[in-house]
Protein backbone atom coordinates (compact mmCIF):
# COMPACT_ATOMS: atom_id res chain seq x y z
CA UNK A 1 -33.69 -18.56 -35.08
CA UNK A 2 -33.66 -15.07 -35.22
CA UNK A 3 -30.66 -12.70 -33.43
CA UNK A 4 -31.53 -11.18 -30.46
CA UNK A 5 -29.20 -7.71 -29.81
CA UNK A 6 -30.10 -7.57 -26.29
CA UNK A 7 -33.43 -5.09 -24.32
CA UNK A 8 -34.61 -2.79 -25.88
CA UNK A 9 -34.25 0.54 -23.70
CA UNK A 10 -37.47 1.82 -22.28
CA UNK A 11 -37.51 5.43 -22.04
CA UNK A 12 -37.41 5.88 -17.86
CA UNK A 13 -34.57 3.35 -18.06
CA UNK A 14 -32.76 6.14 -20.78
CA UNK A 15 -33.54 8.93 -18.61
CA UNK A 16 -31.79 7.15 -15.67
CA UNK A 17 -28.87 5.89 -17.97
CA UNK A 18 -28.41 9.56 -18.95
CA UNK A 19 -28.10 10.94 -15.27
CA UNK A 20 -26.30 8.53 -13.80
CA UNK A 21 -23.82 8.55 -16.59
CA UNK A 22 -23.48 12.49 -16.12
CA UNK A 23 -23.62 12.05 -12.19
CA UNK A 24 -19.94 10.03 -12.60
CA UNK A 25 -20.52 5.95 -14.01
CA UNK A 26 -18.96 4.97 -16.54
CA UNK A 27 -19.92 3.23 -19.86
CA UNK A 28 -16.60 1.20 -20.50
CA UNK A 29 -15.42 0.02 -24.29
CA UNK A 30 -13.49 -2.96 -23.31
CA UNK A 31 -10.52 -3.60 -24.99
CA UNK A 32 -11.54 -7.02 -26.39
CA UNK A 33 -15.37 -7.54 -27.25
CA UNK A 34 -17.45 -5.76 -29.37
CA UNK A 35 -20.01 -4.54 -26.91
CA UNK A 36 -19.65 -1.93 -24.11
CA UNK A 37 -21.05 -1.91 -20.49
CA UNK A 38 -21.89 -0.15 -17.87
CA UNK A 39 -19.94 0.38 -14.63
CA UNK A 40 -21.70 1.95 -11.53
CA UNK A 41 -20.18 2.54 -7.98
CA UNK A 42 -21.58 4.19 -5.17
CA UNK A 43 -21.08 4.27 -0.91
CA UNK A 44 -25.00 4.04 -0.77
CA UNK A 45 -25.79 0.30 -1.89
CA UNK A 46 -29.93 1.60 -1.22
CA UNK A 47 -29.34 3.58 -4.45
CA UNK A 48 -27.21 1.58 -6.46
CA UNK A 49 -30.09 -1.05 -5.94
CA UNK A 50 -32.70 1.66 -6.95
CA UNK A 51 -30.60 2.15 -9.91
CA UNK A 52 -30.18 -1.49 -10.92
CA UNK A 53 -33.94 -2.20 -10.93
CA UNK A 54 -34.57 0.57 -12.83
CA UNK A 55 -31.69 -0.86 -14.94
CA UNK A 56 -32.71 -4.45 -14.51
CA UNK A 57 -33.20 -5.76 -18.10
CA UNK A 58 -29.32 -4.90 -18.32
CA UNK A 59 -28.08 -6.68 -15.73
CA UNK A 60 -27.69 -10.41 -15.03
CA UNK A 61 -29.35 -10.33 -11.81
CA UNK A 62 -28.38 -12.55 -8.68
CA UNK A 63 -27.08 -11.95 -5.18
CA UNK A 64 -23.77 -11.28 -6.79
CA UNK A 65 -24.90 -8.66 -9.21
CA UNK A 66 -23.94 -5.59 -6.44
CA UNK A 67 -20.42 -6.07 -4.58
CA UNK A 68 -18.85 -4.97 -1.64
CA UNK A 69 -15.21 -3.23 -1.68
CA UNK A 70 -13.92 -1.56 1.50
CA UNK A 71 -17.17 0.79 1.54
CA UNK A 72 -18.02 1.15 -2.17
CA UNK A 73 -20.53 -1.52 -3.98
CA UNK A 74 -20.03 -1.71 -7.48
CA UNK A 75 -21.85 -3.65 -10.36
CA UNK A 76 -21.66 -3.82 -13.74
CA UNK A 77 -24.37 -4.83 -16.40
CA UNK A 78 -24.46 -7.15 -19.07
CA UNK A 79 -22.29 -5.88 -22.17
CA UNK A 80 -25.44 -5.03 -24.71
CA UNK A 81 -25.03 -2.93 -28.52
CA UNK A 82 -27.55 -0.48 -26.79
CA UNK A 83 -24.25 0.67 -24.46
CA UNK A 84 -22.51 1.16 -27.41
CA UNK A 85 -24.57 3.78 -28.85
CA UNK A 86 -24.66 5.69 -25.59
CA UNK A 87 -20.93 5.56 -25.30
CA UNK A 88 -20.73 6.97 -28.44
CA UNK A 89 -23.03 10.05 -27.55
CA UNK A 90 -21.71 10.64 -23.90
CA UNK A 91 -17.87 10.10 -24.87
CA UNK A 92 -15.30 11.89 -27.16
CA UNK A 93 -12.23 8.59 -27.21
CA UNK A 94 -12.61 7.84 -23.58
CA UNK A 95 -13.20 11.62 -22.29
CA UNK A 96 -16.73 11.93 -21.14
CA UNK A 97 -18.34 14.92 -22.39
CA UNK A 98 -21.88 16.93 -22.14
CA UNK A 99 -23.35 19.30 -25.07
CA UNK A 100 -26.89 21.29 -25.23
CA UNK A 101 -27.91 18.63 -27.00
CA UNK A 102 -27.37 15.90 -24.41
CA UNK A 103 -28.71 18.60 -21.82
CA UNK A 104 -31.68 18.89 -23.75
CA UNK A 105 -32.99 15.16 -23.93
CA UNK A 106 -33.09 15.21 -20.16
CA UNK A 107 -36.16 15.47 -18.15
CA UNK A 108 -36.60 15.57 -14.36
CA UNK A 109 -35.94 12.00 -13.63
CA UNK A 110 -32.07 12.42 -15.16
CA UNK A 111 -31.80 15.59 -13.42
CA UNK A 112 -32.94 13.81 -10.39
CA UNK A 113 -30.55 10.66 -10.63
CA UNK A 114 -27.50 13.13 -11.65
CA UNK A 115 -28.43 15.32 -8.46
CA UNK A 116 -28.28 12.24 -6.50
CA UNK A 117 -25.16 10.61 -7.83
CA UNK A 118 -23.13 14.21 -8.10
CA UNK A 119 -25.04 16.48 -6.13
CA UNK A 120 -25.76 17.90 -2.70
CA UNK A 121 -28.03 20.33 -0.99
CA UNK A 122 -27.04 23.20 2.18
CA UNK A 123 -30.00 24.61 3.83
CA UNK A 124 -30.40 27.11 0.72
CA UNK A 125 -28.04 25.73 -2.33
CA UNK A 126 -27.70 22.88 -4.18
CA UNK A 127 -24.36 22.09 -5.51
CA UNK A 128 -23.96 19.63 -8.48
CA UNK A 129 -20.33 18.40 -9.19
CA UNK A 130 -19.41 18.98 -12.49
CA UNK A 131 -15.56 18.82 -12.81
CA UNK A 132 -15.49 15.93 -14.87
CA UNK A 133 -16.69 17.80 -17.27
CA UNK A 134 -14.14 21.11 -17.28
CA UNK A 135 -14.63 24.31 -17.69
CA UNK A 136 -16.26 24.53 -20.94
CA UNK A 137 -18.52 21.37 -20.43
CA UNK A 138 -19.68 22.86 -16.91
CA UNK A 139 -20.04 26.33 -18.58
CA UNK A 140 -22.69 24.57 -21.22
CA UNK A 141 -24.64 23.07 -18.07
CA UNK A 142 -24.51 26.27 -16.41
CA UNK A 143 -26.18 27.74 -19.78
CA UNK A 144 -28.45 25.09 -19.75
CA UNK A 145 -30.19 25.26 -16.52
CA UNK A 146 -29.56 29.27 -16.14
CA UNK A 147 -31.82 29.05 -19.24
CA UNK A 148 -34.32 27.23 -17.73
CA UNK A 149 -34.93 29.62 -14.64
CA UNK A 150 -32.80 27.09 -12.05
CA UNK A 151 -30.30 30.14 -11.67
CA UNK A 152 -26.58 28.99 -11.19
CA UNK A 153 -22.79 29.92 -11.24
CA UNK A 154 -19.91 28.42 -11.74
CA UNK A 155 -17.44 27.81 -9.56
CA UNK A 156 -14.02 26.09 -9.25
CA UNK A 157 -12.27 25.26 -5.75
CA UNK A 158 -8.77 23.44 -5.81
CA UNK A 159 -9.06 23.39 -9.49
CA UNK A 160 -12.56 21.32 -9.54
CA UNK A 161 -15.70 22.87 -10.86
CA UNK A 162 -19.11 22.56 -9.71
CA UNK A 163 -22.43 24.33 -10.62
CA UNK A 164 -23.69 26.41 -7.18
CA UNK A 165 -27.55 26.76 -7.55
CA UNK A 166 -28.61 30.52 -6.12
CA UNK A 167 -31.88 30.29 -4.01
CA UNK A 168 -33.65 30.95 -6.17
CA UNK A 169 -32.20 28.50 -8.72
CA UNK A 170 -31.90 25.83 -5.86
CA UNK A 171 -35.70 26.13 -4.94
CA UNK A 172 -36.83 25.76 -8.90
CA UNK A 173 -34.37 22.51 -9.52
CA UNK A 174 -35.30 21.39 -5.80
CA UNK A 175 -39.42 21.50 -6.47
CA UNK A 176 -38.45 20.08 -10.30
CA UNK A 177 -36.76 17.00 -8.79
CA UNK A 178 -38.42 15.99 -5.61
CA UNK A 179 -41.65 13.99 -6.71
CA UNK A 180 -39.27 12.06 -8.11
CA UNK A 181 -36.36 11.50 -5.29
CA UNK A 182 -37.01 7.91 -3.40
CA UNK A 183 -38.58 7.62 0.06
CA UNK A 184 -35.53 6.49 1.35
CA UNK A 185 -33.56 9.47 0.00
CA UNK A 186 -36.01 12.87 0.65
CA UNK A 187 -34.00 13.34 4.31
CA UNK A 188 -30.59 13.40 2.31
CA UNK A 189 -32.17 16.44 0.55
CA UNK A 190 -34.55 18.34 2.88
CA UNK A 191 -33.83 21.76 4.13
């Protein structure tokens, strides 16, 4: 009999860990237990569904797997070694944290999901939440996508940041992430 550590991670299923970790869920080291999970939450149960598919060799899947509270559905996956490694990469102790070199394993379908989970889009800016992250970590993303012609500032209202896309900046990460937004999402995100 050999050991089995759990599915191995596909490479779209990494890109939509990655953004949906940076777009606010959690990868949780429970106290007892030597794996860590995953923890998502969201008002929109369409997406969390979207997500868990995506996710679905990770989650023990039955009509229980997404719940209802008030009006946020959670779920949480199966606790797997592969969560492990990706808390240790996204966390410093239990702080979540960003670096270049997170930002630069992403490609459009983790900027997409972390647009989704943390973003949102006026008729001429996008606006991607950030605080999470403080002032130096949303300083590196600002770097980060700056560098990549998706022009941006930072800004900080009530003492929570946020990157604010110019037009410019907005129309490049806009036209870099929607072949890739659902259907049942583009009207969320159309000007």
């Amino acid at each position: 009999m050999t050991y089995q550590s759990g599915p191995i991670l596909r490479e779209s299923q990494k890109q939509v860990l990655y953004g949906t970790i940076l777009g606010g869920s959690s990868i949780i080291r429970p106290k007892r237990g030597k794996n860590c999970y995953l923890a998502m939450r969201d008002s929109n149960e369409l997406w969390l569904s979207y997500k868990v598919d995506a996710l679905n060799d990770f989650f023990k899947l039955d009509q229980s797997t997404i719940k209802k509270d008030k009006n946020t559905h959670r779920c949480y996956s199966v606790a797997y070694p592969v969560f492990n490694d990706l808390f240790d990469t996204f966390y410093d102790g239990d702080k979540k944290l960003v670096t270049k070199e997170i930002l630069d394993i992403l490609t459009d379908h983790a900027w997409m999901v972390w647009f989704v989970d943390s973003g949102r889009k006026s008729k001429r800016k996008a606006y991607l939440r950030t605080h999470k992250f403080g002032k130096e970590g949303t300083e590196t993303i600002a770097e980060y996508f700056n560098s990549l012609d998706c022009f941006c500032d930072v800004h900080q209202c009530r003492g929570r940041y946020e990157i604010v896309f110019t037009n410019k900046g907005s129309h490049e990460f806009m036209k870099t992430i929607a072949p890739r937004i659902p259907d049942f999402l583009l009207k969320n995100f159309e000007d």
